[in-house]
PDB file of N, CA and C in Angstrom:
ATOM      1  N   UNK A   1     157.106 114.261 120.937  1.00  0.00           N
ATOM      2  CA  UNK A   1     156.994 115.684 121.197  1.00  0.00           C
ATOM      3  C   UNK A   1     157.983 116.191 122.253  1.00  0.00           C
ATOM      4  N   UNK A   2     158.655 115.255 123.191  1.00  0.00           N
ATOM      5  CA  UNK A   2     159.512 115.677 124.257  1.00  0.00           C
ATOM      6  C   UNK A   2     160.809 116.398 123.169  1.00  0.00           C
ATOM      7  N   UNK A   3     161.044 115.750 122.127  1.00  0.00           N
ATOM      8  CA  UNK A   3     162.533 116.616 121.815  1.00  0.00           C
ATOM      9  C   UNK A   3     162.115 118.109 121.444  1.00  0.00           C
ATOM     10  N   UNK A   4     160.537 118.132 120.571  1.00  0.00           N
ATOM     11  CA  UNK A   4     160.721 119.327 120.122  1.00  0.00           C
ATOM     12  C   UNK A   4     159.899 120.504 121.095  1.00  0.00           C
ATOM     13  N   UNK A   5     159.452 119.967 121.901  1.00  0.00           N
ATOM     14  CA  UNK A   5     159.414 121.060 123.412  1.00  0.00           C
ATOM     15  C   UNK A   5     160.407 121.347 123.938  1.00  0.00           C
ATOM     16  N   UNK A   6     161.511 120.295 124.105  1.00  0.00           N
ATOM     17  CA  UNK A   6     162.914 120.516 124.451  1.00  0.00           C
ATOM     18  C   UNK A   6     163.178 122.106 123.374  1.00  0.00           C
ATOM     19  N   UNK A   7     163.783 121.447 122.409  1.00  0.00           N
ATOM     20  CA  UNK A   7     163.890 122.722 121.423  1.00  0.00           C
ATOM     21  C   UNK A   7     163.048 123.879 121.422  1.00  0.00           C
ATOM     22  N   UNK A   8     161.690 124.016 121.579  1.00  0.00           N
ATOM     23  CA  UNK A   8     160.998 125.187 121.897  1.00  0.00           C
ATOM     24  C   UNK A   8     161.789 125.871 123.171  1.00  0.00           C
ATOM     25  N   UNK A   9     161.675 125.606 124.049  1.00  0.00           N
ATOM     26  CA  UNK A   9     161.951 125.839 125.284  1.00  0.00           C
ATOM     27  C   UNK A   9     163.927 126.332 125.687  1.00  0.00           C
ATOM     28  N   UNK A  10     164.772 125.352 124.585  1.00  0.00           N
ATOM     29  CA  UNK A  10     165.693 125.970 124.756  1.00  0.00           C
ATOM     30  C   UNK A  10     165.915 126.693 123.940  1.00  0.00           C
ATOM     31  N   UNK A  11     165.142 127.722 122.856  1.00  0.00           N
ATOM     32  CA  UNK A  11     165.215 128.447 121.796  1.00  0.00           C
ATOM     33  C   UNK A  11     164.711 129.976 122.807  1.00  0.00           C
ATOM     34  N   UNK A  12     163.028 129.770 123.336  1.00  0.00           N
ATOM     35  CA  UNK A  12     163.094 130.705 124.466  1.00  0.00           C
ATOM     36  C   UNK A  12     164.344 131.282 125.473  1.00  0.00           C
ATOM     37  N   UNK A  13     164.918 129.856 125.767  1.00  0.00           N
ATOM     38  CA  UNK A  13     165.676 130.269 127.002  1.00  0.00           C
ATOM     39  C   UNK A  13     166.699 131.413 126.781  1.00  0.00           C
ATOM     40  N   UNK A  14     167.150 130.819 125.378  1.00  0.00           N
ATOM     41  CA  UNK A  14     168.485 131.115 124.414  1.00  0.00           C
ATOM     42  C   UNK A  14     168.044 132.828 123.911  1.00  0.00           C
ATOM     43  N   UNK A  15     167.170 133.168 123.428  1.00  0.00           N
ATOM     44  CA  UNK A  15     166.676 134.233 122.479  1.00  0.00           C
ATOM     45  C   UNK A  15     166.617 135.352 123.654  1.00  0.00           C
ATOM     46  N   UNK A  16     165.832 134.825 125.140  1.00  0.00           N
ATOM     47  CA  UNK A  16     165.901 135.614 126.193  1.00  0.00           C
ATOM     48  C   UNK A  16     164.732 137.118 125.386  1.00  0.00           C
ATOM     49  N   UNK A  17     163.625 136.907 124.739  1.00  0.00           N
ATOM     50  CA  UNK A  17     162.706 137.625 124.600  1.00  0.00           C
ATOM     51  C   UNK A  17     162.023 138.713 125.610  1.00  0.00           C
ATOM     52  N   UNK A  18     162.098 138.103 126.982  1.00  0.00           N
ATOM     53  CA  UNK A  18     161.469 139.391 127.449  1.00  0.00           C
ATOM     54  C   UNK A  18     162.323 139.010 129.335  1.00  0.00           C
ATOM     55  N   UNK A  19     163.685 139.994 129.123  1.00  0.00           N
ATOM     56  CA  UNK A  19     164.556 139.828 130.190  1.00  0.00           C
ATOM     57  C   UNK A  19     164.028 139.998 131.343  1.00  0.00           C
ATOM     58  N   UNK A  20     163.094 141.187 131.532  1.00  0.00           N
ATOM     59  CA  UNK A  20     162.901 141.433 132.790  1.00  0.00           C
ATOM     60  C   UNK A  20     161.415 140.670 133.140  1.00  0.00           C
ATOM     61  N   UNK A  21     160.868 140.134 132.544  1.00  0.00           N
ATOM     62  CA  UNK A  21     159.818 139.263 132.856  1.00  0.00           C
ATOM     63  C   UNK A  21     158.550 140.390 133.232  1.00  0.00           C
ATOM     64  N   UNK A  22     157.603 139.745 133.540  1.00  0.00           N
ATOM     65  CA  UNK A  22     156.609 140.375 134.034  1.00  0.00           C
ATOM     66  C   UNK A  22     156.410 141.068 135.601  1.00  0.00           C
ATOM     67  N   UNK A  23     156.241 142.451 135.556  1.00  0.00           N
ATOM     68  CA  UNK A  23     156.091 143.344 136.680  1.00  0.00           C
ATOM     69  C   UNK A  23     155.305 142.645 137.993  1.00  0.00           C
ATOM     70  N   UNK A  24     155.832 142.100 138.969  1.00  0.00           N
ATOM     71  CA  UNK A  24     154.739 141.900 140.057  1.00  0.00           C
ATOM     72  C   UNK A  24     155.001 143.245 140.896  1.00  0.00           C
ATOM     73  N   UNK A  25     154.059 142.766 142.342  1.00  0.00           N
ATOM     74  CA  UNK A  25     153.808 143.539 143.262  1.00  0.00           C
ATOM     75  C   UNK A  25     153.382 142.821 144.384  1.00  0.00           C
ATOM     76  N   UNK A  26     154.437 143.011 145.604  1.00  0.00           N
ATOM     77  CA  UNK A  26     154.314 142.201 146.751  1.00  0.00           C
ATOM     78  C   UNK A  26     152.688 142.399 147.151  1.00  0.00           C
ATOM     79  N   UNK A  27     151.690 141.686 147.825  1.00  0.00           N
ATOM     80  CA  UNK A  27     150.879 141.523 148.293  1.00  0.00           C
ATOM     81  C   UNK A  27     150.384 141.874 149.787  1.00  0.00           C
ATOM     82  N   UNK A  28     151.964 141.689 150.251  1.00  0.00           N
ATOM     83  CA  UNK A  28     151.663 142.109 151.868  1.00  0.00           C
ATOM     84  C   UNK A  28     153.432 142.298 152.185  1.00  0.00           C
ATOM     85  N   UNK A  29     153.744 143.065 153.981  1.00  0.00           N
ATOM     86  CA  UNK A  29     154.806 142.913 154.072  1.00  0.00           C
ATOM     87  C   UNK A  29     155.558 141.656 153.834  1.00  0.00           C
ATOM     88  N   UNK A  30     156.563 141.301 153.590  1.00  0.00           N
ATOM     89  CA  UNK A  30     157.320 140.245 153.760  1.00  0.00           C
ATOM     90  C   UNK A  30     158.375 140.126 153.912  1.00  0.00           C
ATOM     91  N   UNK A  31     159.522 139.017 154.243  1.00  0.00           N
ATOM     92  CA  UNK A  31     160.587 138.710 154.328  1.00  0.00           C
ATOM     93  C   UNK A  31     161.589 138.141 153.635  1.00  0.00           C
ATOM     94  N   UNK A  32     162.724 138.529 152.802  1.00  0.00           N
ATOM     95  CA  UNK A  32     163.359 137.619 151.574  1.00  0.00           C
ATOM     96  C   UNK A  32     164.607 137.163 152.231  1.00  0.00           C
ATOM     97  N   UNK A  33     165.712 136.427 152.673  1.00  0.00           N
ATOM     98  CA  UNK A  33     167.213 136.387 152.928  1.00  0.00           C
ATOM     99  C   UNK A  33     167.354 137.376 153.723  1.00  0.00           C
ATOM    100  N   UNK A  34     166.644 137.657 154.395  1.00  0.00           N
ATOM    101  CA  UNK A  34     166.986 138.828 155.730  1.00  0.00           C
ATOM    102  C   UNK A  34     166.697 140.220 155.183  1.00  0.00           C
ATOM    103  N   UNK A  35     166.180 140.334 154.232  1.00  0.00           N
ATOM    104  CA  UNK A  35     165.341 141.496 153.127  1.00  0.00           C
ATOM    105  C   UNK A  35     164.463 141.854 154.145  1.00  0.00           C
ATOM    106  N   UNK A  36     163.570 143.114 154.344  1.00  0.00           N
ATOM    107  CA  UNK A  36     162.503 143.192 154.524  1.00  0.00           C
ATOM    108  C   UNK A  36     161.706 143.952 153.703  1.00  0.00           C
ATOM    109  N   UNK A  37     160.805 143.553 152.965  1.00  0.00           N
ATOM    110  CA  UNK A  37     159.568 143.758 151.376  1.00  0.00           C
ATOM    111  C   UNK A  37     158.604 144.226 152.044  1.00  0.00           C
ATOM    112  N   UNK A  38     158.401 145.311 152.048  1.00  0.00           N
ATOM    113  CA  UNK A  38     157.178 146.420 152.558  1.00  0.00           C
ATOM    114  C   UNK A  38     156.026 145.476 151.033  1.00  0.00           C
ATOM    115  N   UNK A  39     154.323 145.840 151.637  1.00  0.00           N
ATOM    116  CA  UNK A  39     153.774 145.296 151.099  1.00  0.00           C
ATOM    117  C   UNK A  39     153.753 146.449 149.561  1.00  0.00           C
ATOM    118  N   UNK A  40     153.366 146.337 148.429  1.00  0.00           N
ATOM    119  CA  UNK A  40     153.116 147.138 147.545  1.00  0.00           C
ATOM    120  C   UNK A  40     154.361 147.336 146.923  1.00  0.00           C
ATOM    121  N   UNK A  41     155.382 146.208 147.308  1.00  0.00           N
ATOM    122  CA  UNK A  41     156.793 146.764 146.699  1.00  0.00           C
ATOM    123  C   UNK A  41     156.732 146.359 144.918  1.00  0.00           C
ATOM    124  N   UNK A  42     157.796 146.814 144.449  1.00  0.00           N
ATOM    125  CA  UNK A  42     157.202 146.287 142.885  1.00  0.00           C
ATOM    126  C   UNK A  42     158.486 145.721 142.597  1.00  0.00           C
ATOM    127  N   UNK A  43     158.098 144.365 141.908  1.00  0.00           N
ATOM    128  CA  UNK A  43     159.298 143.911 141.914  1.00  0.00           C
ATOM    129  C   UNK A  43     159.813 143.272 140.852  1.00  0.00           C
ATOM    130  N   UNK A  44     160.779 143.625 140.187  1.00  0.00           N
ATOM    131  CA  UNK A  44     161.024 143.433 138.587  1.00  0.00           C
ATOM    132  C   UNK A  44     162.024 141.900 138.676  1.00  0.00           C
ATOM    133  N   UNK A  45     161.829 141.241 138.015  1.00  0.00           N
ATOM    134  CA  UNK A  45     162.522 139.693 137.856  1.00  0.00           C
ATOM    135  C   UNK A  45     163.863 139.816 137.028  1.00  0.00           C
ATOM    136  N   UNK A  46     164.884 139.620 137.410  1.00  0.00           N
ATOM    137  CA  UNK A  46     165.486 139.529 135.948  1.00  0.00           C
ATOM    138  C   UNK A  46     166.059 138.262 135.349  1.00  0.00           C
ATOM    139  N   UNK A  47     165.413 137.769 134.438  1.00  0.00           N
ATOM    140  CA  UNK A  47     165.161 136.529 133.975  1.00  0.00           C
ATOM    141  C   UNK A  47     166.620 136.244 132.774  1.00  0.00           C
ATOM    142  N   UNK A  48     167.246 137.172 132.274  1.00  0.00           N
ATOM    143  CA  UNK A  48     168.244 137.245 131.596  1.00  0.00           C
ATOM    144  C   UNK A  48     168.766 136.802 132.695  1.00  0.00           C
ATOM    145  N   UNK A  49     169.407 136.955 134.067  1.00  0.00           N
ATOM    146  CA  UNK A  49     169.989 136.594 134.851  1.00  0.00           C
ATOM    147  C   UNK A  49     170.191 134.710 135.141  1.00  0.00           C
ATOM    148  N   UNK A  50     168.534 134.347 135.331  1.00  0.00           N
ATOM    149  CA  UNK A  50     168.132 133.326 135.672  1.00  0.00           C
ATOM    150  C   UNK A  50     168.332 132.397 134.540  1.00  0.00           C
ATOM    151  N   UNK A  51     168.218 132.771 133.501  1.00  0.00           N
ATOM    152  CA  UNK A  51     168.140 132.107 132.185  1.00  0.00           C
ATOM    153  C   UNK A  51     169.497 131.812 131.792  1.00  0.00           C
ATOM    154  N   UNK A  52     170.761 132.486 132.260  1.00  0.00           N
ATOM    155  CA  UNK A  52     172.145 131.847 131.801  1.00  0.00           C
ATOM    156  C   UNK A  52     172.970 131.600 133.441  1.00  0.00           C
ATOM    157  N   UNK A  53     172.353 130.993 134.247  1.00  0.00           N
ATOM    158  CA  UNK A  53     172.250 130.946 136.087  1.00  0.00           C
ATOM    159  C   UNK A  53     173.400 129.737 135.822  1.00  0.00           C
ATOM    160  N   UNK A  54     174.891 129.643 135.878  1.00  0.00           N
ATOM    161  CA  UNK A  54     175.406 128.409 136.026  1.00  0.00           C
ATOM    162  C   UNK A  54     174.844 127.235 136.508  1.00  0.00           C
ATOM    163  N   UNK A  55     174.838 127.771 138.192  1.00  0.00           N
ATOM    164  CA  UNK A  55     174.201 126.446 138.800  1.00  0.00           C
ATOM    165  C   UNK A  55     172.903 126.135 138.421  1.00  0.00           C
ATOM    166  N   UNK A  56     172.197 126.379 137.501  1.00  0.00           N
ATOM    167  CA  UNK A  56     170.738 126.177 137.297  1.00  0.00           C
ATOM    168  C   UNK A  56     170.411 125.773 135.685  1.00  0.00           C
ATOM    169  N   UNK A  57     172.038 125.480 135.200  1.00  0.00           N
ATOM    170  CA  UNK A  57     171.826 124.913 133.610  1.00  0.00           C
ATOM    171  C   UNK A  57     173.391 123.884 133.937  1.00  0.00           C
ATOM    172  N   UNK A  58     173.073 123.300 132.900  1.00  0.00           N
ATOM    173  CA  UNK A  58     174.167 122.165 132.526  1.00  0.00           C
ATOM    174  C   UNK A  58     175.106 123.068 131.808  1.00  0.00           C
ATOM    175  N   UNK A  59     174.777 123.521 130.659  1.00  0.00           N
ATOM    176  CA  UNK A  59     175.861 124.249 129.690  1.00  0.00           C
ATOM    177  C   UNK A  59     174.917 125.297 129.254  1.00  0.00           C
ATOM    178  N   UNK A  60     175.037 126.395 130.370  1.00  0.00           N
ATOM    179  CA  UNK A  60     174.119 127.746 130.148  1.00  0.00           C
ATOM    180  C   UNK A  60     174.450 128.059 129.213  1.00  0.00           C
ATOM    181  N   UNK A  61     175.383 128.598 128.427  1.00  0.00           N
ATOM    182  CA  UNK A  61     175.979 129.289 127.590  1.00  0.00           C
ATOM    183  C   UNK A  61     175.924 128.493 125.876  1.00  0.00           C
ATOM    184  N   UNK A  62     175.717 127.078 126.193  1.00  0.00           N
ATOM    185  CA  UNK A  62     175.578 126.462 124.834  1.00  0.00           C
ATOM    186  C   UNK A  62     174.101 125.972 124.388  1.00  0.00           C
ATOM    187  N   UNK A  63     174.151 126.652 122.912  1.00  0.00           N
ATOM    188  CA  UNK A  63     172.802 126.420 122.706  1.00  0.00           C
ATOM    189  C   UNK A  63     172.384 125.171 121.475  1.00  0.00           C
ATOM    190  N   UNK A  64     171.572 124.024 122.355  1.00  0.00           N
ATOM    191  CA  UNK A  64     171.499 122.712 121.359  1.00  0.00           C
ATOM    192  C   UNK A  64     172.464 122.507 120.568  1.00  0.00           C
ATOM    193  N   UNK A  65     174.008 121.884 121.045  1.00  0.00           N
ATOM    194  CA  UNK A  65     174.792 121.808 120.141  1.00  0.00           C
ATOM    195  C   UNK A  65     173.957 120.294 119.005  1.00  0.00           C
ATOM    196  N   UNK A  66     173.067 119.470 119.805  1.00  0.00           N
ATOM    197  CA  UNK A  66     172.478 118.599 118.629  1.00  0.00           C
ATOM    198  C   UNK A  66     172.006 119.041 117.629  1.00  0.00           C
ATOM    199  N   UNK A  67     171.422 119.888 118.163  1.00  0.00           N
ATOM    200  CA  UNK A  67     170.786 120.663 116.771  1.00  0.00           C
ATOM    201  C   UNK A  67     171.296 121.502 115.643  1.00  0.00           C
ATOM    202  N   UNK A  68     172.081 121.698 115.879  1.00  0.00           N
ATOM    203  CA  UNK A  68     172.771 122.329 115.192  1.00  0.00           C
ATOM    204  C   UNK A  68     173.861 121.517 114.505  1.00  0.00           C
ATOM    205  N   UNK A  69     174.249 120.359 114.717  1.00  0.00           N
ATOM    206  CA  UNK A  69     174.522 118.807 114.564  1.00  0.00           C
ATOM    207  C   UNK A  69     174.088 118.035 113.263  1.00  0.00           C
ATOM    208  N   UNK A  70     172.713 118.161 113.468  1.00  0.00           N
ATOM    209  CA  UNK A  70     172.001 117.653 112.489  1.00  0.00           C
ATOM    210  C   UNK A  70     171.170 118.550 111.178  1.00  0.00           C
ATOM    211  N   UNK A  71     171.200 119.803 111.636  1.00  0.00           N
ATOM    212  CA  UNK A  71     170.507 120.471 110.378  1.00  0.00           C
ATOM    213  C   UNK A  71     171.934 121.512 110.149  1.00  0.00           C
ATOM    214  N   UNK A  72     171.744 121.941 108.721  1.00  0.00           N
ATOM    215  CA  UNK A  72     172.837 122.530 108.254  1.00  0.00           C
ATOM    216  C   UNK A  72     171.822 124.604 108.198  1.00  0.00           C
ATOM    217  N   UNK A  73     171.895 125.165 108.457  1.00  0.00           N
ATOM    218  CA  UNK A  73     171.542 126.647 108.154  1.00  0.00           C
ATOM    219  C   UNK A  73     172.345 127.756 107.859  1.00  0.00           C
ATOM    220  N   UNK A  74     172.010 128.143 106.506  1.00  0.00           N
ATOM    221  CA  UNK A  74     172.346 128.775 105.398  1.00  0.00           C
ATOM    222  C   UNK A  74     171.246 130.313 105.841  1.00  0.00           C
ATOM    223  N   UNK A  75     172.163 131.278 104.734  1.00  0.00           N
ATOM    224  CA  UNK A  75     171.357 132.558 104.404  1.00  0.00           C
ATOM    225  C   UNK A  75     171.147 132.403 103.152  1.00  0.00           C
ATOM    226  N   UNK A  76     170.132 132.318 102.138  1.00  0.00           N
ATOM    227  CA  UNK A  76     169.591 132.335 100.921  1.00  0.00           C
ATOM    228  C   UNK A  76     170.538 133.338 100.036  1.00  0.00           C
ATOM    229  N   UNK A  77     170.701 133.002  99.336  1.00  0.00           N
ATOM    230  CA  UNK A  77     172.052 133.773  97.988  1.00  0.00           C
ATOM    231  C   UNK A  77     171.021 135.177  97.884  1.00  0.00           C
ATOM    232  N   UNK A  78     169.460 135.460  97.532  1.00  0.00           N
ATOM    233  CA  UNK A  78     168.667 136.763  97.668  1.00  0.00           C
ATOM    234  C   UNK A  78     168.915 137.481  98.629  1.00  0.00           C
ATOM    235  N   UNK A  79     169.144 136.443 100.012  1.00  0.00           N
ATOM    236  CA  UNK A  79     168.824 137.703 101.090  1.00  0.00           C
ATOM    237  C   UNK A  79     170.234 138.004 101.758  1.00  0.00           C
ATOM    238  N   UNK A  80     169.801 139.156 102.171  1.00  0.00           N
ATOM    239  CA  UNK A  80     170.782 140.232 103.115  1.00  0.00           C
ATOM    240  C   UNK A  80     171.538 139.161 104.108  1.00  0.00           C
ATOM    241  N   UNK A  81     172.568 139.795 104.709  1.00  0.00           N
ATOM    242  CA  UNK A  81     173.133 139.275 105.841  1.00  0.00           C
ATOM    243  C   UNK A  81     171.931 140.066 107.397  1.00  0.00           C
ATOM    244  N   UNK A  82     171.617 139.473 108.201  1.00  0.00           N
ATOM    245  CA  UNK A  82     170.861 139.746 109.030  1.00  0.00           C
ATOM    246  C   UNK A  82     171.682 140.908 110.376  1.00  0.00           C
ATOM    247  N   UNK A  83     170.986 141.775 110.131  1.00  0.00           N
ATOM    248  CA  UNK A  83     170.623 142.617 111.671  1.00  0.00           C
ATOM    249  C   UNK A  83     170.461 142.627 112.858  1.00  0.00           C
ATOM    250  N   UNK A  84     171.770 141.717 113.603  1.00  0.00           N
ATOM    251  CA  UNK A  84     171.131 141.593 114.969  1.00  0.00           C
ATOM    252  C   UNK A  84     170.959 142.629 115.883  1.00  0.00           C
ATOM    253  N   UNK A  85     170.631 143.870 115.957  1.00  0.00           N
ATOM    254  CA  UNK A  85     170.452 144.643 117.025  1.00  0.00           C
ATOM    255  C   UNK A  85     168.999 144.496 117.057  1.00  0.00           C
ATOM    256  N   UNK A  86     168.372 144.612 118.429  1.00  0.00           N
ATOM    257  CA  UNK A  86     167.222 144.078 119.038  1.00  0.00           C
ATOM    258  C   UNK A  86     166.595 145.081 118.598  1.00  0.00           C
ATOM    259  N   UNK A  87     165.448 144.882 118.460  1.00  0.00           N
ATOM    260  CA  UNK A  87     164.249 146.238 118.467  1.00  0.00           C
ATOM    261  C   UNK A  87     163.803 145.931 120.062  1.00  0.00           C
ATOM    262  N   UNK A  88     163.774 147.175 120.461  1.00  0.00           N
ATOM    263  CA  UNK A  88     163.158 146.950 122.053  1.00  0.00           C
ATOM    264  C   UNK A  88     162.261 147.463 122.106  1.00  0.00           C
ATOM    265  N   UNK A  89     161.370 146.605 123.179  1.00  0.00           N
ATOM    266  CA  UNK A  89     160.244 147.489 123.343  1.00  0.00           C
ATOM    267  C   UNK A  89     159.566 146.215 124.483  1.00  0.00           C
ATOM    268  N   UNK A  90     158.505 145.815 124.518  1.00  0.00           N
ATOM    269  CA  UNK A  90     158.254 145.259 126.038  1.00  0.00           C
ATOM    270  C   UNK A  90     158.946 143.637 125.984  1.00  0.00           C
ATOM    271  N   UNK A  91     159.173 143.304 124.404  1.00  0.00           N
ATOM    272  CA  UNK A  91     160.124 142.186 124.344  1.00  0.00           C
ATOM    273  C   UNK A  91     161.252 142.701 123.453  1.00  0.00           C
ATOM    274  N   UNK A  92     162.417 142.015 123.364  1.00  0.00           N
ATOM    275  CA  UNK A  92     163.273 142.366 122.977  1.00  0.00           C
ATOM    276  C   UNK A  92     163.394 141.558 121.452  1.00  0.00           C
ATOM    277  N   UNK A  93     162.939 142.189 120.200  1.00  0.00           N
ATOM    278  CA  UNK A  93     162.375 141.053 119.268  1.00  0.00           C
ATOM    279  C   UNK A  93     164.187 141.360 118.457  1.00  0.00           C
ATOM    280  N   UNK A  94     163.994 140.252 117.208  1.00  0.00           N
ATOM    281  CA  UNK A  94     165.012 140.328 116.253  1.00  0.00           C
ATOM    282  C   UNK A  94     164.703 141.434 114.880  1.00  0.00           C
ATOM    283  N   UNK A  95     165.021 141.788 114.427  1.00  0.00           N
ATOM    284  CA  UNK A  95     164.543 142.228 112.919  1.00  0.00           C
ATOM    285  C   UNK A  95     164.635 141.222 111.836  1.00  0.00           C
ATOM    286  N   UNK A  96     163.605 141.469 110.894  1.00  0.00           N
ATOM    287  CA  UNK A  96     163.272 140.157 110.139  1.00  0.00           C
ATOM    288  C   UNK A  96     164.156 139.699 109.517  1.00  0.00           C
ATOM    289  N   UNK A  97     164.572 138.864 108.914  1.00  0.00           N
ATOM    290  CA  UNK A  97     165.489 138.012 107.982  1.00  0.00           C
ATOM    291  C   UNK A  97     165.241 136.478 107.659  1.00  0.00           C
ATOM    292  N   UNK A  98     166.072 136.560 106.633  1.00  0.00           N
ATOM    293  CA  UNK A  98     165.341 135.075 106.114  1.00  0.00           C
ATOM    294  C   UNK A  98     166.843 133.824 106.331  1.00  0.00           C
ATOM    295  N   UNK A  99     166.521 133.226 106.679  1.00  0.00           N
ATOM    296  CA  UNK A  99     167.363 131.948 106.830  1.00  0.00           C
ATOM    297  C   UNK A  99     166.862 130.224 106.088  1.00  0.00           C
ATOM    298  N   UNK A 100     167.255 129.618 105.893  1.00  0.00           N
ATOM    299  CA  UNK A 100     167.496 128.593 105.267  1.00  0.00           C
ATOM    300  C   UNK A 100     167.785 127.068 106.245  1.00  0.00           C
ATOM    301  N   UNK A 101     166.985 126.551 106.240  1.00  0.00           N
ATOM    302  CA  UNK A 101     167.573 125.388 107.435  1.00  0.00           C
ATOM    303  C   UNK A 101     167.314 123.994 106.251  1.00  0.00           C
ATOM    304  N   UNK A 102     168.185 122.601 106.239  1.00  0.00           N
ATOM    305  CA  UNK A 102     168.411 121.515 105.781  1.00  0.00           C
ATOM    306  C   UNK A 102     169.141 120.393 106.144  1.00  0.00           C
ATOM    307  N   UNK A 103     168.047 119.845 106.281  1.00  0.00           N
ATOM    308  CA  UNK A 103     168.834 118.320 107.227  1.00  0.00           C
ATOM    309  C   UNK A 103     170.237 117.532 106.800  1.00  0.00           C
ATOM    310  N   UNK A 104     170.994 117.766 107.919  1.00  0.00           N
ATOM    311  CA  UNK A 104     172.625 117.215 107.089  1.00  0.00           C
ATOM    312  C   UNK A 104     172.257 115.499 106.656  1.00  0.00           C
ATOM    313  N   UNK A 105     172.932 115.587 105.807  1.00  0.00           N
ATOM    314  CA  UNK A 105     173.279 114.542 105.142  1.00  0.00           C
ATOM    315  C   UNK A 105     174.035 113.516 106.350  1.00  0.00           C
ATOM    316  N   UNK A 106     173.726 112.254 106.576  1.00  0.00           N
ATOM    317  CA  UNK A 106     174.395 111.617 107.204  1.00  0.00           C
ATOM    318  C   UNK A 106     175.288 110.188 106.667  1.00  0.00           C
ATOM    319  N   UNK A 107     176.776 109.993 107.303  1.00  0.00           N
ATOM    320  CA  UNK A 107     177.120 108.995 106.735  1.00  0.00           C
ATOM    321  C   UNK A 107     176.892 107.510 107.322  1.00  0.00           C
ATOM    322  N   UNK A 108     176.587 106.642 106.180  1.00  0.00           N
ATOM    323  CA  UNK A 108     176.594 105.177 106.985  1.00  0.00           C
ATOM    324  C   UNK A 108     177.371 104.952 106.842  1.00  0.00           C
ATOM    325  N   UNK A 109     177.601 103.601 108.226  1.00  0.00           N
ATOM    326  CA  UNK A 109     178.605 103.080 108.126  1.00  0.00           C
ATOM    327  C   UNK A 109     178.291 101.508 107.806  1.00  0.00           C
TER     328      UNK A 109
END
């Protein structure tokens, strides 16, 4: 199960579903990097940021080149070419489409 949590997790990272993360709200005054955070401040995350963070990924920008390695993905000869502009709204979803995934063929040696 470790590879395909791996893959869950870098499919999240990659898709970046909901950028600004969830709304907090400081609790009391506080202190950030020489900041000073009055209590009740509201404070929006931005996780699109964090999620392609150089120092905080190996190869932010590349997504499972294994995977993509080993399965071959096609668009079905029926369906449309796909729509990527986001529908927004509290996540940033895809519009539907159909895709095709099949395990490459491998050679022995």
């Amino acid at each position: 199960m470790p590879y395909t949590q791996a893959v869950i997790h870098e499919c999240q990272r990659v898709a970046n579903t909901v950028p600004l993360s969830v709304f907090h709200c400081t609790s009391r005054d506080t202190e950030l990097m020489g900041y000073s955070i009055p209590k009740g401040t509201l404070i929006i995350l931005n996780l699109a940021s964090v999620l392609s963070e150089e120092g905080q990924w190996k190869f932010p920008h590349e997504f499972m080149v294994t995977l993509l390695r080993q399965f071959r993905f096609f668009w079905p000869e029926d369906a449309r070419e796909p729509d990527f502009t986001p529908v927004y709204g509290i996540t940033l979803t895809p519009k539907p489409y159909r895709m095709g995934v099949r395990l490459r063929q491998t050679a022995t040696i």
